[in-house]
Protein backbone atom coordinates (compact mmCIF):
# COMPACT_ATOMS: atom_id res chain seq x y z
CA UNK A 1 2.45 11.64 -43.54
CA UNK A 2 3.88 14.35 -41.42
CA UNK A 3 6.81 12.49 -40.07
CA UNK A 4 10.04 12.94 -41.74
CA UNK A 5 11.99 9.24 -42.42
CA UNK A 6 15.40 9.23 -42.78
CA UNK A 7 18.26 6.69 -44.52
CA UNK A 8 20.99 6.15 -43.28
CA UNK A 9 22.80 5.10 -46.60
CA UNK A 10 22.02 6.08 -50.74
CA UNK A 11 22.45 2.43 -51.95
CA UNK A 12 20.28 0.24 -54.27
CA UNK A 13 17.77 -0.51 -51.76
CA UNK A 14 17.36 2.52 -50.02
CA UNK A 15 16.85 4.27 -53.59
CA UNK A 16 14.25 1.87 -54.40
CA UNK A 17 12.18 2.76 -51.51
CA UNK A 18 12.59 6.44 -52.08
CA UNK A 19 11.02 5.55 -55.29
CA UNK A 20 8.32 3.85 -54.43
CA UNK A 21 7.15 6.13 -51.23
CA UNK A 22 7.69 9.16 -53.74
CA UNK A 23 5.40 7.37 -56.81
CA UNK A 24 2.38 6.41 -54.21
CA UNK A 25 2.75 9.96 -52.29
CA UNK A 26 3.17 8.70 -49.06
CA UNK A 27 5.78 11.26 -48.09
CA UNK A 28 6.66 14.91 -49.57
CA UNK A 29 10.36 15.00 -51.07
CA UNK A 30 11.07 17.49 -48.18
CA UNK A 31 10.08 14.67 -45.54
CA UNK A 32 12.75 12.57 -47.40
CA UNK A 33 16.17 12.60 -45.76
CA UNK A 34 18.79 10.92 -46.82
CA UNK A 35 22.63 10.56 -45.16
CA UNK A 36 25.89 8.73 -46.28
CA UNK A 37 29.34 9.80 -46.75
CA UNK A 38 30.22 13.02 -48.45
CA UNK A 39 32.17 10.89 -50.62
CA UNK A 40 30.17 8.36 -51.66
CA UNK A 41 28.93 8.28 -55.17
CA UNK A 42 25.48 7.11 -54.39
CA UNK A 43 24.30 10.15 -52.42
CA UNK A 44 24.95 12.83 -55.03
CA UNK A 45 23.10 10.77 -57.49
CA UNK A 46 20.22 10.03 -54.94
CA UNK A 47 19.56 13.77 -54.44
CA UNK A 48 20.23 14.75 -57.92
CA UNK A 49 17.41 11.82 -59.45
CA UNK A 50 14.69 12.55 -56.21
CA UNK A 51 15.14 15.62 -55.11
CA UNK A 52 15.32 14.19 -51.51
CA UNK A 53 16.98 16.86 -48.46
CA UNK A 54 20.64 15.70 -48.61
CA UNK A 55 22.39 15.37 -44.73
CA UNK A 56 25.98 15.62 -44.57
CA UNK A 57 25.63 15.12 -40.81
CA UNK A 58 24.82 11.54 -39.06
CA UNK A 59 23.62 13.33 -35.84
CA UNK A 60 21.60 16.03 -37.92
CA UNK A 61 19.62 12.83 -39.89
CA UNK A 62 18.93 11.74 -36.01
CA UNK A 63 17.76 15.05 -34.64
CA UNK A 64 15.31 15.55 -37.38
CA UNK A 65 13.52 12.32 -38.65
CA UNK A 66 11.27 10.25 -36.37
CA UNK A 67 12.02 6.77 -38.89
CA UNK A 68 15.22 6.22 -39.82
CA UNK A 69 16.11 3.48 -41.64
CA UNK A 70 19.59 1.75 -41.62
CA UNK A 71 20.23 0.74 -45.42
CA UNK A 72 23.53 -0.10 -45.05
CA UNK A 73 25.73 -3.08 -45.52
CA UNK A 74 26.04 -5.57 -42.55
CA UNK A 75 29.35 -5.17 -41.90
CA UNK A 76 29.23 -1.25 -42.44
CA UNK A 77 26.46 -1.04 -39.54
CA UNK A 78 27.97 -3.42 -36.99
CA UNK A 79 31.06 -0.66 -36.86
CA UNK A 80 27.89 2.30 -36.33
CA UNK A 81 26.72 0.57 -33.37
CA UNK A 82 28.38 3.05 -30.93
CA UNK A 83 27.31 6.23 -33.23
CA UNK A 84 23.60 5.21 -33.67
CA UNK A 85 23.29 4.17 -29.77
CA UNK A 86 24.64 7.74 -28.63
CA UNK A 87 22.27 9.56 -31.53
CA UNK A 88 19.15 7.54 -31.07
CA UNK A 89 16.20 9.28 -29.35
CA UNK A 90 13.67 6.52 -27.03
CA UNK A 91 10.77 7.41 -29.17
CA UNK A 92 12.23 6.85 -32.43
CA UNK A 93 11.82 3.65 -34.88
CA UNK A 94 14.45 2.36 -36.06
CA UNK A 95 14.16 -0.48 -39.12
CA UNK A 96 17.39 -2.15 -40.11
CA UNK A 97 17.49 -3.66 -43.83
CA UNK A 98 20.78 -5.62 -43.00
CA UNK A 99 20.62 -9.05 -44.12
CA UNK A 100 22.19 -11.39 -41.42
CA UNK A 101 21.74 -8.83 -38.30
CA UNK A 102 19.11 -10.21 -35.82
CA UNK A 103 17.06 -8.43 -33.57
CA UNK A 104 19.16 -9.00 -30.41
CA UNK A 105 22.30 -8.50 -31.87
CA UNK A 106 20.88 -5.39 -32.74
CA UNK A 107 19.83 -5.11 -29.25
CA UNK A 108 22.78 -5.90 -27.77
CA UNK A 109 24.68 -3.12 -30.10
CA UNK A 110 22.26 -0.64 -29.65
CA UNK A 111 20.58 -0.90 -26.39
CA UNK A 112 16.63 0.16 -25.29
CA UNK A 113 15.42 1.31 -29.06
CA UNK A 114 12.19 0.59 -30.73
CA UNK A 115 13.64 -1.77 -33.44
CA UNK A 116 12.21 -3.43 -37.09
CA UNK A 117 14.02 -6.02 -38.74
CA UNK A 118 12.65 -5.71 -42.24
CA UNK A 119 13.75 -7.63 -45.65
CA UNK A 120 12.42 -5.89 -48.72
CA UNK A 121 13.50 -6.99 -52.22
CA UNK A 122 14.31 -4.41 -55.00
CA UNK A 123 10.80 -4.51 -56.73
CA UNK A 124 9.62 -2.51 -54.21
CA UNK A 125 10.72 0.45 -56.40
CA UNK A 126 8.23 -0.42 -58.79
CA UNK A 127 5.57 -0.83 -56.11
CA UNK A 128 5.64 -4.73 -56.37
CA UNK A 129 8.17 -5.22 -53.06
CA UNK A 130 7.77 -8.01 -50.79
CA UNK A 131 9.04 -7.20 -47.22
CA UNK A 132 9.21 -9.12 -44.12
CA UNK A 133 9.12 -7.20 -41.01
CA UNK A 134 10.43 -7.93 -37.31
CA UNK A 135 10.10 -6.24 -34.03
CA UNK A 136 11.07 -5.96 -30.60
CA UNK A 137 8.72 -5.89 -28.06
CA UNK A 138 9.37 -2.25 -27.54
CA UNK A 139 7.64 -1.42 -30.74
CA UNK A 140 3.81 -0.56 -30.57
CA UNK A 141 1.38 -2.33 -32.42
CA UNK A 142 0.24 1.12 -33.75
CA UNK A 143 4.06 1.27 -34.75
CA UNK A 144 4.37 -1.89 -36.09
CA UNK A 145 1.56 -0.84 -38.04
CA UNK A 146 2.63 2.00 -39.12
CA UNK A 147 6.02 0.53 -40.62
CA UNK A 148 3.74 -1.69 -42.54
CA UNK A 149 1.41 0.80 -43.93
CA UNK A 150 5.19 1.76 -45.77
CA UNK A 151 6.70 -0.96 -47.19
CA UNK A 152 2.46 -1.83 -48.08
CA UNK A 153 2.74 1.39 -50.20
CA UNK A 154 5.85 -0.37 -52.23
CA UNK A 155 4.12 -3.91 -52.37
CA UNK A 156 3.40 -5.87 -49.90
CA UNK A 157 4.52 -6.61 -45.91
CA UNK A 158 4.05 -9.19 -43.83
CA UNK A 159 5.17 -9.74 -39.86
CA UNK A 160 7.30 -13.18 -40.26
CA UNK A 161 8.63 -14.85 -37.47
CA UNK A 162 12.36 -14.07 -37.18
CA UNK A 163 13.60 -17.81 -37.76
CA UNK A 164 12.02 -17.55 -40.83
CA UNK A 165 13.61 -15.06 -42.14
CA UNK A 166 16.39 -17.28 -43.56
CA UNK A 167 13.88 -18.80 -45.87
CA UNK A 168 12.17 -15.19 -47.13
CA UNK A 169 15.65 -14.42 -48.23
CA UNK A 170 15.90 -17.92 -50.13
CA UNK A 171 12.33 -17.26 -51.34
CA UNK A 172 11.82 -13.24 -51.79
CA UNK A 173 14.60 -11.28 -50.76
CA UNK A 174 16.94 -12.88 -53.51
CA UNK A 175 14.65 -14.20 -56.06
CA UNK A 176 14.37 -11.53 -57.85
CA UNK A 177 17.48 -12.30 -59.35
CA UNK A 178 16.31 -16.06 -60.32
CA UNK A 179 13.50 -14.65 -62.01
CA UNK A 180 15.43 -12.18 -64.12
CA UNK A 181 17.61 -15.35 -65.01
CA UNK A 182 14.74 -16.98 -66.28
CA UNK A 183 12.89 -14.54 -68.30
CA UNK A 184 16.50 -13.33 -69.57
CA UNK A 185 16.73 -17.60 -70.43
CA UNK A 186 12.68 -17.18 -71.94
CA UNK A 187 14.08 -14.79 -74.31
CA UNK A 188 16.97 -16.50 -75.15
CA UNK A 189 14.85 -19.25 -76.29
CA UNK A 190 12.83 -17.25 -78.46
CA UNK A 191 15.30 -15.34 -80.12
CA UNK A 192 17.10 -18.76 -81.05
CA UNK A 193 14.09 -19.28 -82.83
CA UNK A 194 14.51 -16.08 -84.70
CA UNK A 195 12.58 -13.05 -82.53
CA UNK A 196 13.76 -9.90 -81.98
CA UNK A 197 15.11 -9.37 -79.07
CA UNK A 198 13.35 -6.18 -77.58
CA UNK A 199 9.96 -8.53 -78.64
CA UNK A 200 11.35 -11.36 -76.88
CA UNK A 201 12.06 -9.47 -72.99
CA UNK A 202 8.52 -8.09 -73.35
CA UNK A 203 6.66 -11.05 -74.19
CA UNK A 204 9.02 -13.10 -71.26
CA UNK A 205 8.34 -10.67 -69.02
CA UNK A 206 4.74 -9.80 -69.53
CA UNK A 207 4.09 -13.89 -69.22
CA UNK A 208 5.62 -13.69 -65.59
CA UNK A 209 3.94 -11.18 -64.30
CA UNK A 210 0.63 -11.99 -65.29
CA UNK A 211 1.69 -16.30 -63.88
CA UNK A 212 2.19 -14.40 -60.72
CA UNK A 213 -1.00 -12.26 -60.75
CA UNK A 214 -3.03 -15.33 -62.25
CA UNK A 215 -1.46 -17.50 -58.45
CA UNK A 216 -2.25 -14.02 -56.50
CA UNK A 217 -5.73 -13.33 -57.53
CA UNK A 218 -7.20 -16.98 -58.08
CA UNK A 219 -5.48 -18.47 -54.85
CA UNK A 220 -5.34 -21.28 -56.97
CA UNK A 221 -2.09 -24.10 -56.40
CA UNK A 222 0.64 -23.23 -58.90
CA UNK A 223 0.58 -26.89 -60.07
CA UNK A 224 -3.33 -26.39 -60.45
CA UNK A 225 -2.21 -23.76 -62.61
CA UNK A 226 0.28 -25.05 -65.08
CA UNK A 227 -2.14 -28.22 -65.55
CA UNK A 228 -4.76 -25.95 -67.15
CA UNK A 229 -2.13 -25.04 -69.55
CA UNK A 230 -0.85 -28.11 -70.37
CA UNK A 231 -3.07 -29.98 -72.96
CA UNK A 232 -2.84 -33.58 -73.73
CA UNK A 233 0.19 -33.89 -76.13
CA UNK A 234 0.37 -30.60 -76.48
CA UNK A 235 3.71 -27.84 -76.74
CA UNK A 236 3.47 -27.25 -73.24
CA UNK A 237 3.37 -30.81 -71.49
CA UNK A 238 6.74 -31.17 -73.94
CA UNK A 239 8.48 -28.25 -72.86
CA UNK A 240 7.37 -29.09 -68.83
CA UNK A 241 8.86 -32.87 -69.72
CA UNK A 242 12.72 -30.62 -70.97
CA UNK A 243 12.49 -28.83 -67.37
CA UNK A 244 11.55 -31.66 -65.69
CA UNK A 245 14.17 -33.99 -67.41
CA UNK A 246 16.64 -31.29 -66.53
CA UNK A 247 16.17 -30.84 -62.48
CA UNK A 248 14.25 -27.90 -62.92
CA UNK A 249 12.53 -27.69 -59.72
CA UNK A 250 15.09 -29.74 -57.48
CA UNK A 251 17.67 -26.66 -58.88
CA UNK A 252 15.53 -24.05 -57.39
CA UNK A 253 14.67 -25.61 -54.71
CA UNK A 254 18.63 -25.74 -54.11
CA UNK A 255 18.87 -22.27 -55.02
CA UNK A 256 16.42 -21.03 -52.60
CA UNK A 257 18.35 -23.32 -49.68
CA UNK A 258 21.50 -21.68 -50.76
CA UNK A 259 20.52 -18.61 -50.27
CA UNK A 260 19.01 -19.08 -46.69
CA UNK A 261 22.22 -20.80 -45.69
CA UNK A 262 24.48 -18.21 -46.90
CA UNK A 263 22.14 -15.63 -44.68
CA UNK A 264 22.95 -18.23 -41.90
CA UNK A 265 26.25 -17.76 -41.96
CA UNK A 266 26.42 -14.23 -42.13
CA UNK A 267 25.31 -13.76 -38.82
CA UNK A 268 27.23 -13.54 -35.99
């Protein structure tokens, strides 16, 4: 691509983009800009790992990339409003990755822009993201698809309704986390029963991943799924019966409406 992007904020999620669009090529390291305070911690160690251009002005990010993309914390970008809205050119897209900020509160803080709601989750940085994506109707369709074609070269993107988005956090956005807590549980499992450790993460993780490749590429029902691998009075039926027993998929299910409701509530 020829068109610089720009972040406005070093944290976790912008580095995990920076990545990803650096592993699949999609744009040079000089095309990279990246902007946060000159004291925060995060954007030394951003240029140092990438090799990204490093802003040390806000307007300077704004005058020279034609994506810029708002990777701060909720809070943090509701007090930028004013800055962004006297920086931000007519013809430039802006994508906010703040959980909790809808489109027209964005709208109301920062007037006639082109704006993208989009929730990514941290695999993106391993090119396995998930990211739903919003816009106003002063985004193109050639834009909008142009926004995709990025977060598609980290994973995968999909336009989602914006009431939904409450759910994709319960779902995507903050799953990751569950599934770490269950293959770090897999393993503990195993190594009770006397495996190495270091065996025990790969062979937990290596089992998720290819579950979720098996549901991606067969389009098969999960519960289709797990029946093939439970056998009649077999190890696996038993250890489904434990789960089952203990709430298994009623806790999730929870989990999954916590999170949405907790994304509820942080908007204004």
């Amino acid at each position: 691509m020829t068109k610089k992007i720009g972040f406005y904020g070093s944290g976790n999620m912008a580095q995990g983009m920076i990545q990803g669009l650096l592993a699949k090529g999609v744009y040079s390291k000089e095309a990279i800009l990246v902007y946060n305070r000159r004291d925060a911690p995060t954007l030394e160690a951003t240029v140092q790992q990438f090799r990204i251009t490093p802003i040390t002005d806000a307007q300077q990010l704004f005058a020279q990339a034609q994506v810029i993309v708002l990777a701060v914390k909720p809070q943090v970008l509701r007090s930028l409003y004013p800055e962004i809205k006297q920086q931000l050119a007519s013809d430039q897209l802006l994508i906010s990755l703040a959980a909790g900020i809808s489109l027209s509160e964005l709208e109301n803080g920062l007037g006639t822009a082109k704006l993208l709601r989009a929730m990514p989750n941290t695999p993106l940085a391993v090119l396995e993201g998930m990211t739903a994506v919003v816009t106003n109707e002063r985004v193109t369709e050639d834009e909008l698809q142009e926004v995709l074609a990025i977060f598609n070269h980290v994973g995968k993107a999909r336009v989602l309704p914006e009431q939904l988005f409450d759910a994709f956090i319960g779902v995507s956005g903050s799953a990751p986390a569950y599934v770490y807590l269950f293959i770090e549980a897999l393993a503990d499992g195993a190594v009770l029963e006397g495996m190495p450790r270091e065996a025990a993460y790969e062979f937990a993780a290596q089992t998720v991943l290819g579950s979720a490749q098996m549901v991606l590429s067969t389009k098969k029902h999960p519960g289709e799924l797990k029946d093939q691998v439970c056998s009649p009075g077999g190890t696996t039926i038993e250890a489904v019966k434990v789960l089952e027993d203990n709430h298994f998929r009623s806790t999730v299910i929870q989990a999954v409406q916590a999170a949405a409701q907790k994304s509820r509530n942080m908007q204004s």
